[in-house]
N, C-alpha and C. Protein backbone atom coordinates (compact mmCIF):
# COMPACT_ATOMS: atom_id res chain seq x y z
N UNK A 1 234.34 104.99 163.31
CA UNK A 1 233.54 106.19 163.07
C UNK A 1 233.71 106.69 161.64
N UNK A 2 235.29 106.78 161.05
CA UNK A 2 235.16 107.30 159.98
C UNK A 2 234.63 106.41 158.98
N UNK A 3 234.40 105.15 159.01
CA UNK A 3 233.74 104.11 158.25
C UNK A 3 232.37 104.66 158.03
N UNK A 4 231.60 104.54 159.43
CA UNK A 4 230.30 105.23 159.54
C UNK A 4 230.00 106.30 158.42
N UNK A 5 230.84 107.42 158.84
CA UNK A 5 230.58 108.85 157.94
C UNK A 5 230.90 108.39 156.43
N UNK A 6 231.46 107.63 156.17
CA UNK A 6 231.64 107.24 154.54
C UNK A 6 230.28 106.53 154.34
N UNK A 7 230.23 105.77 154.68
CA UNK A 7 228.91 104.76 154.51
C UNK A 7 227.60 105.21 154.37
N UNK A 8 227.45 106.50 155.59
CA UNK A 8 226.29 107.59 155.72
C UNK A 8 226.16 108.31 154.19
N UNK A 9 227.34 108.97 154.10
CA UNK A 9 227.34 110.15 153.06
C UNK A 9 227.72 109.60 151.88
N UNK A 10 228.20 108.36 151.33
CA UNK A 10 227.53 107.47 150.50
C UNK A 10 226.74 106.87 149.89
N UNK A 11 226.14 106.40 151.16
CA UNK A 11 224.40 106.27 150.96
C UNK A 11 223.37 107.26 150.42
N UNK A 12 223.80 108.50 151.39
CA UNK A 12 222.58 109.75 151.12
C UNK A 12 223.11 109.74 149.35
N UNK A 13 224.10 110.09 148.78
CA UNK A 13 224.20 110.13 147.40
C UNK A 13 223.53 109.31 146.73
N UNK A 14 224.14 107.87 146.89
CA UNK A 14 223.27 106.78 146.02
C UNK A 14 221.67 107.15 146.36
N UNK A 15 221.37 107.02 147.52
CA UNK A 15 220.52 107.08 147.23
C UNK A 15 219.40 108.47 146.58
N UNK A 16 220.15 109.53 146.88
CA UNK A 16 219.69 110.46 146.00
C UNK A 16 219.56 110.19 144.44
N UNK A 17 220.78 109.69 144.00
CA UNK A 17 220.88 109.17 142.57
C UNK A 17 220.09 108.03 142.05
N UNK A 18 219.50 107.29 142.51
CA UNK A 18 218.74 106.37 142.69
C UNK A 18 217.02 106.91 142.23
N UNK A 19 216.86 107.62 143.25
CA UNK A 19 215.60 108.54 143.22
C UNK A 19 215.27 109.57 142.04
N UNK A 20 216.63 109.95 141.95
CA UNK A 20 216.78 110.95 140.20
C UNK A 20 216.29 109.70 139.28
N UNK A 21 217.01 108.92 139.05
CA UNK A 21 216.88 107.83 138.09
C UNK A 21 215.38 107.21 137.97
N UNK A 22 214.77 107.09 139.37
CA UNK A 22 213.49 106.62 138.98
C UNK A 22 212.56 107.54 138.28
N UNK A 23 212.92 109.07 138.32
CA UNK A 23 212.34 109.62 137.27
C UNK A 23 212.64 109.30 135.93
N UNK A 24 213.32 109.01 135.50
CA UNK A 24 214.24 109.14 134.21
C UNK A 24 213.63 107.50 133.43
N UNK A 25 212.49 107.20 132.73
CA UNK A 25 211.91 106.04 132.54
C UNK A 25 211.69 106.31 131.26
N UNK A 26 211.56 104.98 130.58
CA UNK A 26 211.40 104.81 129.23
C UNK A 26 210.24 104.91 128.43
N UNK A 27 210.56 105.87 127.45
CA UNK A 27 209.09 106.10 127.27
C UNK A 27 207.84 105.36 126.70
N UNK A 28 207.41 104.58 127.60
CA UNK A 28 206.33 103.08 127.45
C UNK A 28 205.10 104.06 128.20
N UNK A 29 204.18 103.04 127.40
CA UNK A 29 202.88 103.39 128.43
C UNK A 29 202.88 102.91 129.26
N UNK A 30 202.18 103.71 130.03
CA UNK A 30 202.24 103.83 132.08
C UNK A 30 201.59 102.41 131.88
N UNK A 31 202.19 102.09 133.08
CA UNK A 31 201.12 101.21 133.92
C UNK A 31 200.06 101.06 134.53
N UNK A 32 198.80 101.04 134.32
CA UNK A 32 197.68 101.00 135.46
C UNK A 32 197.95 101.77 136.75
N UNK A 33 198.69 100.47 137.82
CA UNK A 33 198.51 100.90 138.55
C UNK A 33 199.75 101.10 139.30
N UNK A 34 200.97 101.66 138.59
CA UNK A 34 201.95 101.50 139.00
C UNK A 34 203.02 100.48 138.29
N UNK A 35 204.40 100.67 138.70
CA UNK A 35 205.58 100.05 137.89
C UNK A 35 205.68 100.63 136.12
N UNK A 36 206.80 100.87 136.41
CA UNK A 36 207.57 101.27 134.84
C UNK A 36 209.08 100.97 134.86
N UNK A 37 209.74 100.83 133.70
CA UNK A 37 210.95 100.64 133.05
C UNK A 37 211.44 101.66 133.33
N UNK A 38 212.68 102.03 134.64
CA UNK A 38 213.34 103.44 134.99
C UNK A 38 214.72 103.26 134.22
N UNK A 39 215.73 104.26 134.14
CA UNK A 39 216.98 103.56 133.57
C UNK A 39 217.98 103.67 134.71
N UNK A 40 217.78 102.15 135.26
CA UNK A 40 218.53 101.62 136.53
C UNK A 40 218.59 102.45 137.51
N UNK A 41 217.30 102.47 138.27
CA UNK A 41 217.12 103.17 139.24
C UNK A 41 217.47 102.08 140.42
N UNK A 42 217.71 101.06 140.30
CA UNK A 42 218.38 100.29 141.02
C UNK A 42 219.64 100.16 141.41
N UNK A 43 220.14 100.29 140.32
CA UNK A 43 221.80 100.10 140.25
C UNK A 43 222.37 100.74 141.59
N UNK A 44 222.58 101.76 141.56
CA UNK A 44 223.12 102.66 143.08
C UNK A 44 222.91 101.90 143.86
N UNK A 45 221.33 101.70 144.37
CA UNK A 45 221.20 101.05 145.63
C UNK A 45 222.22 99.33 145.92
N UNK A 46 221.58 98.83 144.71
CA UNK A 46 222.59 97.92 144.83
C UNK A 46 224.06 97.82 144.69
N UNK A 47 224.51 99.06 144.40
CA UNK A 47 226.18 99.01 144.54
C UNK A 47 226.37 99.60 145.93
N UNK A 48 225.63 100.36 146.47
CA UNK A 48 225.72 100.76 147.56
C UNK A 48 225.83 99.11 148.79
N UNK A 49 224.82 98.56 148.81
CA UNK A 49 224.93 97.09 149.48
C UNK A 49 226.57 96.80 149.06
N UNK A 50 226.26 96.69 148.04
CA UNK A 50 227.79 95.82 147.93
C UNK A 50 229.06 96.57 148.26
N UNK A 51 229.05 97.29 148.63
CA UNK A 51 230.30 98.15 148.86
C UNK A 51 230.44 98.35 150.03
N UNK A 52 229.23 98.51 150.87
CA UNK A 52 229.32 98.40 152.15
C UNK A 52 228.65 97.59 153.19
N UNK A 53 228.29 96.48 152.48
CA UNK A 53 227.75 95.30 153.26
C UNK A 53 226.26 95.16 153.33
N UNK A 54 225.52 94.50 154.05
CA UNK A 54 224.21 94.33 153.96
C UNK A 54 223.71 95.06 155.40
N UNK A 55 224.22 95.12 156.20
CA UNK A 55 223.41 96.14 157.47
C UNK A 55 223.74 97.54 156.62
N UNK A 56 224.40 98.28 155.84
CA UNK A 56 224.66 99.82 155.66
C UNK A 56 223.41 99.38 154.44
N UNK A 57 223.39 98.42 153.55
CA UNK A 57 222.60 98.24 152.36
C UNK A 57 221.04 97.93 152.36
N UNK A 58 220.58 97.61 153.76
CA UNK A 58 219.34 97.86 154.37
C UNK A 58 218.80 99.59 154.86
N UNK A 59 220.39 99.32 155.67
CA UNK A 59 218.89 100.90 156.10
C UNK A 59 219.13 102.20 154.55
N UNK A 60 219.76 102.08 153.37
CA UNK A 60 219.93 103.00 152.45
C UNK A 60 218.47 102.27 151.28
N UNK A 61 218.55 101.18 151.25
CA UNK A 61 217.43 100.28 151.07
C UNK A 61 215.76 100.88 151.44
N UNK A 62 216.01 100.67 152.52
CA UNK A 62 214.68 101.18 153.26
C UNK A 62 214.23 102.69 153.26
N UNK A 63 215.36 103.15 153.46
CA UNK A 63 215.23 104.81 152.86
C UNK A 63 215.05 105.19 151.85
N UNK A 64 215.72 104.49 150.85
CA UNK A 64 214.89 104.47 149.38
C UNK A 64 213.36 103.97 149.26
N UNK A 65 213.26 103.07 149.52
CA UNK A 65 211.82 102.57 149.64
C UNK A 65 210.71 103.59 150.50
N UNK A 66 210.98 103.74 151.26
CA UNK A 66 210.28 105.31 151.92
C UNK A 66 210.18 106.26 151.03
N UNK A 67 211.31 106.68 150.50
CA UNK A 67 210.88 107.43 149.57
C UNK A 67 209.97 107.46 148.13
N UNK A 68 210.60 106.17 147.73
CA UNK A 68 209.38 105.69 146.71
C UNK A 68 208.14 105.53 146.70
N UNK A 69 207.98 105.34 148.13
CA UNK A 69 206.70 105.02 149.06
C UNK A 69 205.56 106.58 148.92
N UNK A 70 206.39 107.64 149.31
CA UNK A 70 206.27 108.97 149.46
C UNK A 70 205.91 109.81 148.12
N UNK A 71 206.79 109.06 146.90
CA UNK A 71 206.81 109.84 145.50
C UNK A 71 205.66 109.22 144.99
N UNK A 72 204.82 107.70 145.26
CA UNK A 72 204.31 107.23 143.87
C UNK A 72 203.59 106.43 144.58
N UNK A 73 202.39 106.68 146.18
CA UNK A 73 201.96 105.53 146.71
C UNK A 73 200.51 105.08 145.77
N UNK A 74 200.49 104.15 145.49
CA UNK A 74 198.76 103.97 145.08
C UNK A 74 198.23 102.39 145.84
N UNK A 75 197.21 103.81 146.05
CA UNK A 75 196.17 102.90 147.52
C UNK A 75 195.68 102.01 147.03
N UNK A 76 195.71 100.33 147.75
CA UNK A 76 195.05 99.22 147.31
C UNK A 76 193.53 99.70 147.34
N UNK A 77 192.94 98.69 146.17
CA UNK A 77 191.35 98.81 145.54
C UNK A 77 190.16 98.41 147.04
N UNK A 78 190.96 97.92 148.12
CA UNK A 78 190.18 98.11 149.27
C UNK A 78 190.66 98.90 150.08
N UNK A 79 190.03 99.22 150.80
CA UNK A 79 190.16 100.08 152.20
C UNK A 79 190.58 99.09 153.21
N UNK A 80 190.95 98.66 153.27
CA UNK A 80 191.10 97.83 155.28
C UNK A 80 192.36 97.94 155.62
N UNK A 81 192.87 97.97 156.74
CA UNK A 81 193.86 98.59 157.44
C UNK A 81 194.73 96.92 156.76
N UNK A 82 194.84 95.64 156.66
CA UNK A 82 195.27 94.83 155.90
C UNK A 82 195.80 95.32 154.98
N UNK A 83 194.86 95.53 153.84
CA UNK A 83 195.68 95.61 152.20
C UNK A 83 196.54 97.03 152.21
N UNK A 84 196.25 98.05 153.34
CA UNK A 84 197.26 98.86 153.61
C UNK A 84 198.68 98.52 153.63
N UNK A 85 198.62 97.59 154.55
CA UNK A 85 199.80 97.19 155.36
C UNK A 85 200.34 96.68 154.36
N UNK A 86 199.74 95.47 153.59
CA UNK A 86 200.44 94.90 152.64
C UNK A 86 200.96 95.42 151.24
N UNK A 87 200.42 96.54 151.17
CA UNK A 87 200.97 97.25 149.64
C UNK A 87 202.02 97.98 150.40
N UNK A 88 202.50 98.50 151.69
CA UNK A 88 203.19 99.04 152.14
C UNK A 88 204.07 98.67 152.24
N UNK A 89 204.33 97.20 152.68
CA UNK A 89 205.29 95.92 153.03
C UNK A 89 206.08 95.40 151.61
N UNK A 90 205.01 94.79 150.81
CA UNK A 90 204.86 93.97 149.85
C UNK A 90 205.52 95.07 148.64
N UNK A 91 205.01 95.94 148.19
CA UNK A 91 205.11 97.22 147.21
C UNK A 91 206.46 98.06 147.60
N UNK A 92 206.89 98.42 148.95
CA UNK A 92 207.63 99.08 148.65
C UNK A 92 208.68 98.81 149.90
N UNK A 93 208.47 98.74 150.99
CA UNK A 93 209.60 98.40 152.06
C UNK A 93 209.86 96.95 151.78
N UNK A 94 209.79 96.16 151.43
CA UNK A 94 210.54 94.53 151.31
C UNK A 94 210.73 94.57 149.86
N UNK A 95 210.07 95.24 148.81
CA UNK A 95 210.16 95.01 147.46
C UNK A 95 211.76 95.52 147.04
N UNK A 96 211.75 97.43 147.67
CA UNK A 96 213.05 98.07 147.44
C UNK A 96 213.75 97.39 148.65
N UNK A 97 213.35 97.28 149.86
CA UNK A 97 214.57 97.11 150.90
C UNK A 97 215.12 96.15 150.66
N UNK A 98 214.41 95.42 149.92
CA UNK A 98 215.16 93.80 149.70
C UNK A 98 216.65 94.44 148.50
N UNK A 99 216.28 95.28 147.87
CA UNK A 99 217.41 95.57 147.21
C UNK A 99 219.12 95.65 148.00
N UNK A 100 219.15 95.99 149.77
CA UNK A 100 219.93 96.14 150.27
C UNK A 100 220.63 94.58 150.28
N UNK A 101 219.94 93.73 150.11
CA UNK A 101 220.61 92.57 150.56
C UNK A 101 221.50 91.86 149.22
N UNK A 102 221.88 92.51 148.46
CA UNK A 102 222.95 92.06 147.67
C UNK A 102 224.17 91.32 147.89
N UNK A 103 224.70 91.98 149.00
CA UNK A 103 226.11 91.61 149.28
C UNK A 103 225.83 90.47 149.58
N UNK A 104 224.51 89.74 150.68
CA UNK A 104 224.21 88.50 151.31
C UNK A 104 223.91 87.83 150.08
N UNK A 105 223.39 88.10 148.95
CA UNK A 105 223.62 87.45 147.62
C UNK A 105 224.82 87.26 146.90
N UNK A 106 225.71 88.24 147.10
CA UNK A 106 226.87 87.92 146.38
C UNK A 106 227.65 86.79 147.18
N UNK A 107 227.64 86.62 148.15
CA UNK A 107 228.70 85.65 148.78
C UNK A 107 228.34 84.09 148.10
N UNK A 108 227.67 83.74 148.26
CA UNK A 108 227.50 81.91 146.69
C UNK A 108 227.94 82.20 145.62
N UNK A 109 228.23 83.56 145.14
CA UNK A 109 229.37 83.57 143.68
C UNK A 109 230.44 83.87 144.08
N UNK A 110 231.09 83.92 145.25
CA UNK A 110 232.31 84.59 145.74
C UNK A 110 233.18 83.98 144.74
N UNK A 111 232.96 83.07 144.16
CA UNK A 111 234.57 82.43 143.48
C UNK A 111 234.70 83.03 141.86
N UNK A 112 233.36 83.71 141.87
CA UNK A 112 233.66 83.98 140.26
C UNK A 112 234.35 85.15 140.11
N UNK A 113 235.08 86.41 139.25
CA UNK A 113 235.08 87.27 139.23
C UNK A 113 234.01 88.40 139.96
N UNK A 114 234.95 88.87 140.47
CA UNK A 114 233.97 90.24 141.29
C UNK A 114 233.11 91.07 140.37
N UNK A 115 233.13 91.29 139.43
CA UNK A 115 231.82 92.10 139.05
C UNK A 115 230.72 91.37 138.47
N UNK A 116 231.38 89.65 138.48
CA UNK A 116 230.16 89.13 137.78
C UNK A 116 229.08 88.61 138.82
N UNK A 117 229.90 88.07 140.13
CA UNK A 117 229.49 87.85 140.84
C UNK A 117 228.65 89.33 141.50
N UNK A 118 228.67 90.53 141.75
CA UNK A 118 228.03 91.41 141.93
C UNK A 118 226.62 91.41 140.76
N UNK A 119 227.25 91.25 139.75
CA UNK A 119 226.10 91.10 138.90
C UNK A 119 224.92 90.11 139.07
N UNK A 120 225.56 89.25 139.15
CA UNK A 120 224.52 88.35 139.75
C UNK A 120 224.00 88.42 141.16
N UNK A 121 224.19 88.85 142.12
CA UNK A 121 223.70 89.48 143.42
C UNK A 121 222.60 90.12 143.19
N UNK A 122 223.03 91.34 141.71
CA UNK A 122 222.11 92.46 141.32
C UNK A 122 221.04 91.76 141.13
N UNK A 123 221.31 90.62 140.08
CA UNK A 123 220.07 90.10 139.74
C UNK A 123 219.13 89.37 140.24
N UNK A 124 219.69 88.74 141.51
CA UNK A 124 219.14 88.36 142.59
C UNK A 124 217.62 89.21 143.33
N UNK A 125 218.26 90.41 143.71
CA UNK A 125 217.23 91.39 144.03
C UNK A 125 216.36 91.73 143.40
N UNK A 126 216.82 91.91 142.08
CA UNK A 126 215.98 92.66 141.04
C UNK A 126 215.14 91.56 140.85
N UNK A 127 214.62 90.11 141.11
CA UNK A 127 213.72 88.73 141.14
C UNK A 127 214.03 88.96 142.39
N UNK A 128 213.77 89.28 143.51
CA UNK A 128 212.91 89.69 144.84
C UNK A 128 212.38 90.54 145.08
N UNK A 129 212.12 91.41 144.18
CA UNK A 129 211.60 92.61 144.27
C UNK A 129 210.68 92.24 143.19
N UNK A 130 210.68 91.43 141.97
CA UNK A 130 209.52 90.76 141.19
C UNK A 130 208.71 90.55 141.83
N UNK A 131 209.58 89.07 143.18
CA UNK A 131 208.59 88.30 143.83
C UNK A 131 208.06 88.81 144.56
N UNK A 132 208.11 89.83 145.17
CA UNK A 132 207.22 90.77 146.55
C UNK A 132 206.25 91.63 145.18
N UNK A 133 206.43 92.14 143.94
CA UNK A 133 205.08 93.13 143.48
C UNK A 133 204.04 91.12 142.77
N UNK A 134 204.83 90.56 142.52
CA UNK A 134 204.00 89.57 142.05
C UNK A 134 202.91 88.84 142.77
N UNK A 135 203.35 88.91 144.15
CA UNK A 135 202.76 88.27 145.34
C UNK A 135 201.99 89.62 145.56
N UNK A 136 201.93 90.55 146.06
CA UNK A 136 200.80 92.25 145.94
C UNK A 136 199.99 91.88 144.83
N UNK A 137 200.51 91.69 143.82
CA UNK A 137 199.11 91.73 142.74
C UNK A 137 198.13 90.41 142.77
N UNK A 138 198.68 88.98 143.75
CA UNK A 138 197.79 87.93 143.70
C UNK A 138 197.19 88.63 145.01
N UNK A 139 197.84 88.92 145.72
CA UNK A 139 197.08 89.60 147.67
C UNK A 139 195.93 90.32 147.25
N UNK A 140 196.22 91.72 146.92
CA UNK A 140 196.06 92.48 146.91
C UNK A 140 195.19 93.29 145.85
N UNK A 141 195.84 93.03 144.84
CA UNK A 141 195.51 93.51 142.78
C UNK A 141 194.48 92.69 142.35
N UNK A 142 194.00 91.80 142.95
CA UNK A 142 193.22 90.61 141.96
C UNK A 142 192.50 91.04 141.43
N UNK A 143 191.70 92.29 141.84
CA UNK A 143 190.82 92.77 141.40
C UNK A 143 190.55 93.26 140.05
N UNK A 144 191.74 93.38 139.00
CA UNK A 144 191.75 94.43 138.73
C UNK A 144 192.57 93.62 137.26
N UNK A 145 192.25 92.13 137.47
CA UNK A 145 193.02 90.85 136.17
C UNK A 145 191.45 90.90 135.76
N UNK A 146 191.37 91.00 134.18
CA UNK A 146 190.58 90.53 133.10
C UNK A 146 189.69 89.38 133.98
N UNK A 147 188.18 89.70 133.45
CA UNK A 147 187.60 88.21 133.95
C UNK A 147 188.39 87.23 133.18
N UNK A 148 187.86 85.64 133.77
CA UNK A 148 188.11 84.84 132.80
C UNK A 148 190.11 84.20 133.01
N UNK A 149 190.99 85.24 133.53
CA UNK A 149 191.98 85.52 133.62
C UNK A 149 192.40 85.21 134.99
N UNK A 150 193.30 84.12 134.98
CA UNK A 150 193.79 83.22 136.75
C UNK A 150 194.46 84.77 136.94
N UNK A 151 194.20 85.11 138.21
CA UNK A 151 194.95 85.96 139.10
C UNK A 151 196.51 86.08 139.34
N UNK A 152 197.08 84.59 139.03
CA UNK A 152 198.19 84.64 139.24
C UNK A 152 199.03 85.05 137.49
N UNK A 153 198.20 84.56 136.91
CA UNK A 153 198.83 85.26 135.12
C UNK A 153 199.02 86.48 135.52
N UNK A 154 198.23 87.15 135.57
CA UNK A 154 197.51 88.63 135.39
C UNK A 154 198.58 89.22 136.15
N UNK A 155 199.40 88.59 137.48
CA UNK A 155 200.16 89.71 137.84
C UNK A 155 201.54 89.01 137.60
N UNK A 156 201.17 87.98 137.08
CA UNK A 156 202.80 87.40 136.62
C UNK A 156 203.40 88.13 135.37
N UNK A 157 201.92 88.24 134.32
CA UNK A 157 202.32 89.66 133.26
C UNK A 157 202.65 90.85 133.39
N UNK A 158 201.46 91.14 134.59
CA UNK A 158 201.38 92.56 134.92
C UNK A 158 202.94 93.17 134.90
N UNK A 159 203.38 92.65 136.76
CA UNK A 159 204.26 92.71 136.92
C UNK A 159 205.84 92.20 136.65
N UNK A 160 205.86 91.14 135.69
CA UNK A 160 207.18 90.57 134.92
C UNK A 160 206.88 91.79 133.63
N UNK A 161 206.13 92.35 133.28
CA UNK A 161 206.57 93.24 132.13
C UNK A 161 207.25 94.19 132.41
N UNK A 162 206.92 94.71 133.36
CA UNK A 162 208.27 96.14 133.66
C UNK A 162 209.46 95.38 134.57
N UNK A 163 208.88 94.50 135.21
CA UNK A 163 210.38 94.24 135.90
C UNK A 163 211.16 93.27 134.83
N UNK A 164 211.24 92.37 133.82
CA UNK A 164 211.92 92.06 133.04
C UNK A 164 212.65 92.93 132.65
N UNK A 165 211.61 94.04 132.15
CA UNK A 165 212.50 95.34 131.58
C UNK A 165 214.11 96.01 132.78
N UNK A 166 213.85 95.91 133.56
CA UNK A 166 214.24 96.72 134.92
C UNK A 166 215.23 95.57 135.36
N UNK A 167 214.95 94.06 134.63
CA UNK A 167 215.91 93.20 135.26
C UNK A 167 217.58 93.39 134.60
N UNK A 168 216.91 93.69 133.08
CA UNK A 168 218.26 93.52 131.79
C UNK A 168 218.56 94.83 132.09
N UNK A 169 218.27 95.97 132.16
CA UNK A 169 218.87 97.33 132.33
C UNK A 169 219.57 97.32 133.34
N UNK A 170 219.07 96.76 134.82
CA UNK A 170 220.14 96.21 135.85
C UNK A 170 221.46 95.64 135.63
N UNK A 171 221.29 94.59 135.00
CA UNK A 171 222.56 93.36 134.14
C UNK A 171 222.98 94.29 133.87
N UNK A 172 222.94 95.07 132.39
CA UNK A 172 223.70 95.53 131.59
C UNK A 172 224.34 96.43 132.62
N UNK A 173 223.95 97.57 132.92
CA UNK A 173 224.96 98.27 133.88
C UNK A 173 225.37 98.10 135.02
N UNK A 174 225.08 96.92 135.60
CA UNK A 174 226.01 96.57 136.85
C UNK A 174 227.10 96.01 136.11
N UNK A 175 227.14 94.95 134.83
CA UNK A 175 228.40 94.52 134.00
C UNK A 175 229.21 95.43 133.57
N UNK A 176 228.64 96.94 133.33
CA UNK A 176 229.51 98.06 132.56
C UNK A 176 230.24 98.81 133.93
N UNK A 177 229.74 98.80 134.83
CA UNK A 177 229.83 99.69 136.29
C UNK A 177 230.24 98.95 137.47
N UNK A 178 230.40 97.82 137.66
CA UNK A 178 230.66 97.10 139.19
C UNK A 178 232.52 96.72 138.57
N UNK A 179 232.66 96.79 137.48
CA UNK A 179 234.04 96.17 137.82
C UNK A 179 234.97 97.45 138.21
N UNK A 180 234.29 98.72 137.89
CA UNK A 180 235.17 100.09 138.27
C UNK A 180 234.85 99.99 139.53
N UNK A 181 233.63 100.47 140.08
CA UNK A 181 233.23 100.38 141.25
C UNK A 181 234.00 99.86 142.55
N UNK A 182 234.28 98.44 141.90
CA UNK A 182 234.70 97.81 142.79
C UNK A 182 235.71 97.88 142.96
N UNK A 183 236.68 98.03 142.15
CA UNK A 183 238.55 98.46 142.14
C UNK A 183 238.17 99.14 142.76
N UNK A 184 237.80 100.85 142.46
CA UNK A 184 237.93 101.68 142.98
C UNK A 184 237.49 101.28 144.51
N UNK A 185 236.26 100.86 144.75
CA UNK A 185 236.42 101.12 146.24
C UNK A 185 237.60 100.13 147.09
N UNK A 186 238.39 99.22 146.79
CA UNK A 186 239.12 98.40 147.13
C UNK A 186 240.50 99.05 147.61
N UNK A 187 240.85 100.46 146.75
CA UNK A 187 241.51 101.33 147.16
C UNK A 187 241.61 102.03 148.44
């Protein structure tokens, strides 16, 4: 039980902090139709996974993603109860929830140092969460790539331009932040 209540009231923080952070973005021009460079509005969530496993790092995951869902939805260029579902899925519950599954990423680096191996977990997610807005913009976005312009460029740019950005800001502070992190919670 007292595991539980740590894990709970852990979570609600990160992920509060998480949600602060996705305000807090670099000042680039917006995106169309969504995605920007936050400063590691990821990070939390994914230290949260790793600290307390991948079932506590899903549902803080998914609750983040709800909320992102809630702060910043933009409705696919069709109407049908389909491209609903899938900007819903695709955009924000598998894109962020996938963020919970770190720890199930960190275990194939188990042998390296612990924060590098966290690091690389991080980075894991942060390219599954590419691959779910990259796959939305071939589903879903096509509409909306330059004539003339393969569908799959258009959201391989689209979307690799802010998440590149969002990948190295990840790196860098999970490398500056997971090796405290992790002592500390080992205590």
């Amino acid at each position: 039980m007292k595991t539980n209540l740590k894990a709970l009231c852990t979570g609600a923080v990160l992920v509060a902090l998480a949600t602060v952070l996705s305000f807090l973005k670099l000042p680039l021009p917006a995106w169309s139709y969504g995605g920007s460079i936050t400063l590691g509005s990821m990070v939390p969530i994914i230290l949260f996974a790793l600290l307390f496993g991948t079932k506590w790092g899903l549902i803080g995951s998914v609750a983040y993603s709800l909320i992102q869902m809630m702060l910043g939805f933009y409705p696919p260029p069709t109407n049908t109860v389909w491209a609903f579902f899938l900007v819903i899925m695709l955009d924000y519950v598998v894109a962020f929830g996938g963020l919970g599954l770190a720890d199930l990423f960190r275990k194939p680096f188990g042998k390296l140092k612990p924060a590098l191996s966290a690091t690389l977990a991080g980075s894991a997610v942060v390219i599954l969460r590419f691959l779910c807005h990259f796959a939305s913009g071939i589903l879903i976005w096509d509409v909306y790539a330059p004539e003339g312009t393969p569908v799959w460029l258009y959201s391989f740019l689209y979307n690799g331009g802010y998440m590149a950005g969002e990948l190295i800001i990840t790196v860098v502070l999970m490398l500056l932040l997971a090796p405290s992190v992790l002592k500390i919670a080992k205590k």
